[in-house]
Protein backbone atom coordinates (compact mmCIF):
# COMPACT_ATOMS: atom_id res chain seq x y z
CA UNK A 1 147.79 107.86 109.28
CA UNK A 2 144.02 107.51 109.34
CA UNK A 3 141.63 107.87 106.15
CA UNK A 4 141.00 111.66 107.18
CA UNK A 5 144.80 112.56 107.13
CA UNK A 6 144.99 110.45 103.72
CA UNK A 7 141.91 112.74 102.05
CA UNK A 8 143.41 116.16 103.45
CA UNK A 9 146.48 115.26 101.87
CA UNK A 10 145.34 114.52 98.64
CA UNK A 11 143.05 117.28 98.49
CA UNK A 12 145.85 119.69 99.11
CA UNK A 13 148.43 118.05 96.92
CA UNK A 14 146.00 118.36 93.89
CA UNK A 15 144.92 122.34 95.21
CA UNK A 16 148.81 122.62 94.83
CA UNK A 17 149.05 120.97 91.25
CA UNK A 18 146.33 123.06 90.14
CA UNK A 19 147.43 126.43 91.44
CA UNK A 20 151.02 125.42 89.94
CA UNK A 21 149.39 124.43 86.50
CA UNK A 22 147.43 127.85 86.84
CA UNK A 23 150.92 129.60 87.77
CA UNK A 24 152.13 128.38 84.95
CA UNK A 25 149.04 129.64 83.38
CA UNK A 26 149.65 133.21 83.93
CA UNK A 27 153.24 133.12 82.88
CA UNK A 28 152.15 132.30 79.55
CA UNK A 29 148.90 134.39 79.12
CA UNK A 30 149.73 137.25 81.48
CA UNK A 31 146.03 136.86 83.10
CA UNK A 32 144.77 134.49 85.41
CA UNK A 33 141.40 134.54 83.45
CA UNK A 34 141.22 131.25 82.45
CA UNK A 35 137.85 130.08 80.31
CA UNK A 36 135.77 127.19 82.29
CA UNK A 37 136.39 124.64 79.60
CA UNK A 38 140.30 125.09 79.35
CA UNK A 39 142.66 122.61 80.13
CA UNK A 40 146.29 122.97 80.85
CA UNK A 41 148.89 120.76 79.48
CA UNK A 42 151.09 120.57 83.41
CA UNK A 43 153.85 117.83 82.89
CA UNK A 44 152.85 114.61 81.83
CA UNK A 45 148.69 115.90 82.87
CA UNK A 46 146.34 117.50 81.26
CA UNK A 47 144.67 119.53 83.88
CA UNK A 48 141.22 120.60 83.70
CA UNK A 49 142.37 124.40 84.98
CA UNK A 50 139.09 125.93 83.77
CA UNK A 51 136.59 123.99 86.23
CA UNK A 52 139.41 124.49 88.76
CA UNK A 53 139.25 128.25 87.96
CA UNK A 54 135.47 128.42 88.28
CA UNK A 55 135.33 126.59 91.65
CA UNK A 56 137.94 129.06 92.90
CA UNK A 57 135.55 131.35 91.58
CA UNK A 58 132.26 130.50 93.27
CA UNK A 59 133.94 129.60 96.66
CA UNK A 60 136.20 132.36 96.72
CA UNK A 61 134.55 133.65 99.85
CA UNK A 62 135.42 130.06 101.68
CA UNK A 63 139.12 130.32 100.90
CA UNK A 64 141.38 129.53 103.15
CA UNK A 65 143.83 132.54 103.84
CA UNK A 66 146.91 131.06 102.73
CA UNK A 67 145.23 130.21 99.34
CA UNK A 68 144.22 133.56 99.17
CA UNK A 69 147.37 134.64 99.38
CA UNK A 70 149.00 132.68 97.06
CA UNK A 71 146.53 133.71 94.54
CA UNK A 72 147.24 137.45 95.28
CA UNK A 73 150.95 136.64 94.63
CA UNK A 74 150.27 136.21 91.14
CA UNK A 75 149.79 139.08 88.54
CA UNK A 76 146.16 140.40 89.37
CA UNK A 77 145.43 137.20 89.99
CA UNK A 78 143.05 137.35 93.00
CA UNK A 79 141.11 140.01 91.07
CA UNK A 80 141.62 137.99 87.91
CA UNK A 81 140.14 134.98 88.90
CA UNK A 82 137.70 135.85 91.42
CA UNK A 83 136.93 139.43 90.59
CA UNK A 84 136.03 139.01 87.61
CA UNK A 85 133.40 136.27 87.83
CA UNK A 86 130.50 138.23 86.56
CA UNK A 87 132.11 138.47 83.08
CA UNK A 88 132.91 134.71 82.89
């Protein structure tokens, strides 16, 4: 694999942990509303969901589709976490 493939697939793997940590997330709080300075005990990692959350947040028009829909698949969580923005 070249360096390229190598990034791609670390940048997705970590998209993955962070959408499973903010899963996990939602389970517990029933929102996907998560404050920009929270971070979320996932496994053995302390995950830094909130800054995660806000990037969603201001490049929520740039998702990818299949992001998109996994965010919609939680409970109001596409209008949870990027809806809501203004109130952050």
């Amino acid at each position: 694999m070249n360096d390229h493939t190598e990034i791609t697939r670390s940048f997705n793997t970590r998209w993955d942990h962070h959408y499973a940590a903010l899963k996990q997330y939602v389970e517990r709080e029933g929102t996907a509303r998560v404050l920009s300075g929270h971070k979320e005990q996932f496994g053995n990692v302390l995950v830094p969901l909130g800054a995660w959350a806000a990037t969603q947040r201001q490049r929520r028009q740039l998702l990818p589709p299949g992001r998109a829909a996994l965010l919609e698949e939680l409970r109001d969580g596409i209008r949870d976490l990027l809806g809501m923005c203004k109130q952050d």
